[in-house]
Protein backbone atom coordinates (compact mmCIF):
# COMPACT_ATOMS: atom_id res chain seq x y z
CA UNK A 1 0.00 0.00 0.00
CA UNK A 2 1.40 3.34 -0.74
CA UNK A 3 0.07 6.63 0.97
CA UNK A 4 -1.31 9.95 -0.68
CA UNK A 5 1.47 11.84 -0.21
CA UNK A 6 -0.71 15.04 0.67
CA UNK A 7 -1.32 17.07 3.38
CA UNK A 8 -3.58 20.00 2.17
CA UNK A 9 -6.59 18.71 3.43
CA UNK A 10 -8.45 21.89 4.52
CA UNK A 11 -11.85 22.34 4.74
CA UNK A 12 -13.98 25.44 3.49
CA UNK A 13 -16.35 27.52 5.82
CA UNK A 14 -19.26 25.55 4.01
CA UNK A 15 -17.90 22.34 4.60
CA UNK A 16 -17.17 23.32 8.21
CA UNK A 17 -21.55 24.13 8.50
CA UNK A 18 -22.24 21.34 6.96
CA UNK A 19 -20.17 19.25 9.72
CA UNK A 20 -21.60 20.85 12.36
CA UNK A 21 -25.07 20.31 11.21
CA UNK A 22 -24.31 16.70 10.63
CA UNK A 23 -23.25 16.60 14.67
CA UNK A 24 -26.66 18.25 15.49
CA UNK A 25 -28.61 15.89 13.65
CA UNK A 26 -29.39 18.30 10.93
CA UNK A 27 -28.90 19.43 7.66
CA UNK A 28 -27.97 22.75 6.23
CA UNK A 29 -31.07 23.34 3.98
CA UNK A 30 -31.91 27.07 3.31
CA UNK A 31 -29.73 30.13 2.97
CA UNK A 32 -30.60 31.10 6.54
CA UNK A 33 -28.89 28.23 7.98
CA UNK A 34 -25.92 29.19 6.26
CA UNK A 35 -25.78 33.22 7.38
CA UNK A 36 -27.04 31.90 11.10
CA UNK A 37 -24.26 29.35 11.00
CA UNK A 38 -21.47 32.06 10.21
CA UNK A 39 -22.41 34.18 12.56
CA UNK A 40 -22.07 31.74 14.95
CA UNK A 41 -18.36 30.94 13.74
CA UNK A 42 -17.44 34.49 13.72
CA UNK A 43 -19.10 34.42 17.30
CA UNK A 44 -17.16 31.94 18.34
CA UNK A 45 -13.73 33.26 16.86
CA UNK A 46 -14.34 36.10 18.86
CA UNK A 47 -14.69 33.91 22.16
CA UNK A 48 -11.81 32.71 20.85
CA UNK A 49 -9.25 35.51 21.48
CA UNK A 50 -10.88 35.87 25.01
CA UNK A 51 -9.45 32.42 25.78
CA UNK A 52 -5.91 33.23 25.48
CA UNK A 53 -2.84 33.49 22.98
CA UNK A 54 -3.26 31.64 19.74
CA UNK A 55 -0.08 31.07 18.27
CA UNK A 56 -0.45 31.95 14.71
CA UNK A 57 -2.60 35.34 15.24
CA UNK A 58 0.81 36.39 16.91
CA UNK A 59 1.95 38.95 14.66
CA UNK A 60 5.22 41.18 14.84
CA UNK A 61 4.95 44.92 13.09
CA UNK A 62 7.04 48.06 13.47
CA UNK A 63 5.81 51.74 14.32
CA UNK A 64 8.32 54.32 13.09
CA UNK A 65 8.76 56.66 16.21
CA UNK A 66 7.46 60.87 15.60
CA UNK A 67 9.58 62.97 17.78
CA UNK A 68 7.52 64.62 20.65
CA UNK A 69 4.43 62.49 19.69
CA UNK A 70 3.43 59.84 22.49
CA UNK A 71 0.29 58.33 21.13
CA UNK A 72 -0.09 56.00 18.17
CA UNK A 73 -3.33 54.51 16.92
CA UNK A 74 -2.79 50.87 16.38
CA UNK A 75 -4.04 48.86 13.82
CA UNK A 76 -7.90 47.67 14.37
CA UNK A 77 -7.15 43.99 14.15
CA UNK A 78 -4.87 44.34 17.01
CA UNK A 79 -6.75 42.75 20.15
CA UNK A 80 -3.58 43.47 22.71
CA UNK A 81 0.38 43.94 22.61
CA UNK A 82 2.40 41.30 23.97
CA UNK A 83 5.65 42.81 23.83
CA UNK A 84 7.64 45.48 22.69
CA UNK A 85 11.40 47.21 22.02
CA UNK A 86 12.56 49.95 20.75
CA UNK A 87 15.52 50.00 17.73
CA UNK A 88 17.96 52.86 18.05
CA UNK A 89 20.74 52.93 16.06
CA UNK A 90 20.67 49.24 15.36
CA UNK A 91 20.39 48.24 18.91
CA UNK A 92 16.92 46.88 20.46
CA UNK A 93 16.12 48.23 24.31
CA UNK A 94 13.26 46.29 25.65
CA UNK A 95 10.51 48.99 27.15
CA UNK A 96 8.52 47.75 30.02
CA UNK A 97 3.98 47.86 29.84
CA UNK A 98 2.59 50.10 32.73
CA UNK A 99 -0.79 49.77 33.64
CA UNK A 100 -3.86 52.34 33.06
CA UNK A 101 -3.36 54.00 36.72
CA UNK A 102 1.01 53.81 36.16
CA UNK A 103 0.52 55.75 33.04
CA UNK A 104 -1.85 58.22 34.65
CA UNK A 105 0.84 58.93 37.68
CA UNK A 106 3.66 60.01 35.58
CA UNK A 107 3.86 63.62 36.49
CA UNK A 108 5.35 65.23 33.17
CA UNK A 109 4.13 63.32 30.09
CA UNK A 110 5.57 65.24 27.31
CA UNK A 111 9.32 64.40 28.50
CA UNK A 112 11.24 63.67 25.65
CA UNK A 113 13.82 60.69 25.04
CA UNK A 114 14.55 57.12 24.73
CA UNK A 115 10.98 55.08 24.89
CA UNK A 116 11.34 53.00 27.97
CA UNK A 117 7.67 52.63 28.89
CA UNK A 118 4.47 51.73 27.00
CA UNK A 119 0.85 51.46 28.03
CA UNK A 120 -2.09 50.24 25.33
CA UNK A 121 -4.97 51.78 25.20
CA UNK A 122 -7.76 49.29 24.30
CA UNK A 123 -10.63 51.04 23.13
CA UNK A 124 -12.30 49.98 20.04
CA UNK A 125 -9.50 51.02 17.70
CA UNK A 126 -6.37 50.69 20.37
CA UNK A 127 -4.02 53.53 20.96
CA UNK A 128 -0.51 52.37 21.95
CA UNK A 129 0.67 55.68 24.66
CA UNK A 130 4.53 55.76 25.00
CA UNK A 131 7.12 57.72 27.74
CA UNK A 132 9.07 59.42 27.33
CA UNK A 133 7.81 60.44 24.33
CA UNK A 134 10.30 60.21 21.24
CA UNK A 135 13.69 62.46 20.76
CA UNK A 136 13.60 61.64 16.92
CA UNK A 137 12.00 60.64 14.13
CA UNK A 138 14.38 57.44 13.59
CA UNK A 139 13.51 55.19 16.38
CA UNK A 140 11.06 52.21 15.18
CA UNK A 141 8.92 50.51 17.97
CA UNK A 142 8.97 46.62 17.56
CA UNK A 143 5.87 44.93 18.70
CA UNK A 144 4.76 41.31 18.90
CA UNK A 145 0.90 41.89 19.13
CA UNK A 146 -2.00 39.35 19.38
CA UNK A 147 -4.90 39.79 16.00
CA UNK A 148 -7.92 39.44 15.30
CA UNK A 149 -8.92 35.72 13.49
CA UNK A 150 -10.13 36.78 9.71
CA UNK A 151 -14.05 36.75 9.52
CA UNK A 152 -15.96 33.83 8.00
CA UNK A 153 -17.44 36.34 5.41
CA UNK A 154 -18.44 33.87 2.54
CA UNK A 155 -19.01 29.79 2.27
CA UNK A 156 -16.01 29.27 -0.07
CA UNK A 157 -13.64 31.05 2.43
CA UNK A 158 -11.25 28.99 4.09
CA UNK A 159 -10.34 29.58 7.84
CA UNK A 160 -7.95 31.15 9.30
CA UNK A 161 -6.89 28.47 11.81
CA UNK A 162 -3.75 26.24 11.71
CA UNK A 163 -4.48 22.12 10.96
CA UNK A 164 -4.50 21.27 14.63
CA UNK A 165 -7.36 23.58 15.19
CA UNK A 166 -9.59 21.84 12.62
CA UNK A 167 -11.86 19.24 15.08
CA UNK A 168 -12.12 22.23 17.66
CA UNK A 169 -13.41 24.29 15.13
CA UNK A 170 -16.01 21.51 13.86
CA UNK A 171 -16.71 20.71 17.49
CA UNK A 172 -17.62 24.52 18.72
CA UNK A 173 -19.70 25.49 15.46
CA UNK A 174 -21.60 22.13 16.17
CA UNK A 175 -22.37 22.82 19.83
CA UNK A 176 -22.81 26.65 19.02
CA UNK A 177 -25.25 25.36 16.46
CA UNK A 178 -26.92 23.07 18.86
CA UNK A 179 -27.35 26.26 21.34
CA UNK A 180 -30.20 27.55 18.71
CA UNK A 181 -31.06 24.27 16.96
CA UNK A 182 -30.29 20.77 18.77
CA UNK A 183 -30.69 21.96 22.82
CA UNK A 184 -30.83 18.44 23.17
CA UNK A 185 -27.61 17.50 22.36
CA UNK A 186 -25.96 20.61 23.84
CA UNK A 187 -24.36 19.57 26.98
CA UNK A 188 -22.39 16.65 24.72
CA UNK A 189 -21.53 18.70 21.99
CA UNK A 190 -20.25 20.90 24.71
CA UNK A 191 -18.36 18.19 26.51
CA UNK A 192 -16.88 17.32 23.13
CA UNK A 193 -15.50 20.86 22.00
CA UNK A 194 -14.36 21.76 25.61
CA UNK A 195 -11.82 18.63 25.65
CA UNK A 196 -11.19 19.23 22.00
CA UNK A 197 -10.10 23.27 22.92
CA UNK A 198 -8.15 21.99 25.62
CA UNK A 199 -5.97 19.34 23.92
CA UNK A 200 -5.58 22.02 20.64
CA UNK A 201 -4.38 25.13 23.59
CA UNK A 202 -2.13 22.37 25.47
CA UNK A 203 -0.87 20.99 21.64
CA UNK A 204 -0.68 25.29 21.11
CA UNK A 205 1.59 26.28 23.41
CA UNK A 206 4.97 27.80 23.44
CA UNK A 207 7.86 25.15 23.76
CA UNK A 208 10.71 27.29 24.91
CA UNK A 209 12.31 26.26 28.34
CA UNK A 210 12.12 28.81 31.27
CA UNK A 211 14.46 28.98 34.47
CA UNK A 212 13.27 30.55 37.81
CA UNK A 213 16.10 32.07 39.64
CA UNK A 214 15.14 33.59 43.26
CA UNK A 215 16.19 37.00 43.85
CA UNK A 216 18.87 37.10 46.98
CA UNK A 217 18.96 40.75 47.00
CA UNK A 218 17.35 41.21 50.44
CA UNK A 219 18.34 37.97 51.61
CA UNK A 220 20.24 38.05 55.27
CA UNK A 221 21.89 35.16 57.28
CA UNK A 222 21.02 34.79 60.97
């Protein structure tokens, strides 16, 4: 026996409805089982990025620094900023995320020079607020931000998850599906795409090691 030797399989937002139907017990007959079944999978996208980091909506994008300007409207697919750094000459210098109240505190916001503090904004369309605000107009701002999952906006559109997502996906547009149209076989279709989220986050993961090292700063012998 020889295998296929592919691995495209991938699976259109159609064919994703029509799964998920199949799980209910139902079948995708009229047009409005099709527009209430996408809004249910943009629904669910959206519950999505409340969950945590998904790897591949991890995006890294530059902001070229305005001197004496500490405010800079982000992109509106950008859902939050992970981290950040600031390139000077060549050289990157991390800058640390305050908080909402931290940001508020500093005394004298229009102090010019190196960026070594950020705080973001998240309104509707976020706003990323840096201090001190920019010397120059040659400093670039490096960010590794978290994005919005592309909309299910027609059937033949694929989706914008990674292979390992593909049963979760199935799974949650099923039980979402179930919410409106199957209540009886909510709570197993629920079961189902809870352990199928869970083993796609665990599988989804960052894989780099980590070290804890105790601070011994204020440490004293008695």
């Amino acid at each position: 026996m020889t295998v296929s030797g592919s691995t495209d399989f991938e699976l259109d937002v159609a064919e994703y409805i029509e799964e998920a139907f199949e799980r209910c017990g139902l079948e995708a007959r009229t047009g409005y089982d099709l527009r209430t079944a996408k809004r249910s999978l943009n629904l669910m996208f959206a519950d999505w990025a409340n969950r945590g980091l998904n790897q591949w909506t991890i995006k890294q994008r530059t902001i070229t620094a305005v001197e004496s300007d500490g405010d800079y409207t982000l992109d509106g697919d950008v859902i939050d900023i992970l981290s950040a750094v600031v390139r000077r000459s060549g050289t990157d210098y991390t800058i640390d995320r305050i908080s909402r109240d931290e940001y508020l505190a500093i005394p004298t916001k229009t102090t010019t020079g190196r960026i070594t503090q950020f705080f973001v904004d998240r309104q509707i369309t976020p706003v990323l607020k840096v201090w001190p605000v920019p010397d120059n107009d040659t400093d670039v701002i490096v960010y590794d931000c978290l994005t919005r999952i592309d909309d299910a906006d027609t059937q033949t559109n694929t989706a914008d998850v990674p292979f390992r997502f593909y049963p979760c996906l199935s799974a949650g547009l099923a039980y979402y599906i179930a919410l409106k149209r199957a209540p009886e076989r909510v709570q197993m279709l629920k079961a189902v795409y809870e352990e199928e989220m869970r083993r796609a986050i665990d599988e989804d993961r960052d894989r780099a090691s980590f070290q804890i090292t105790p601070s011994l700063r204020n440490y004293r012998i008695v």
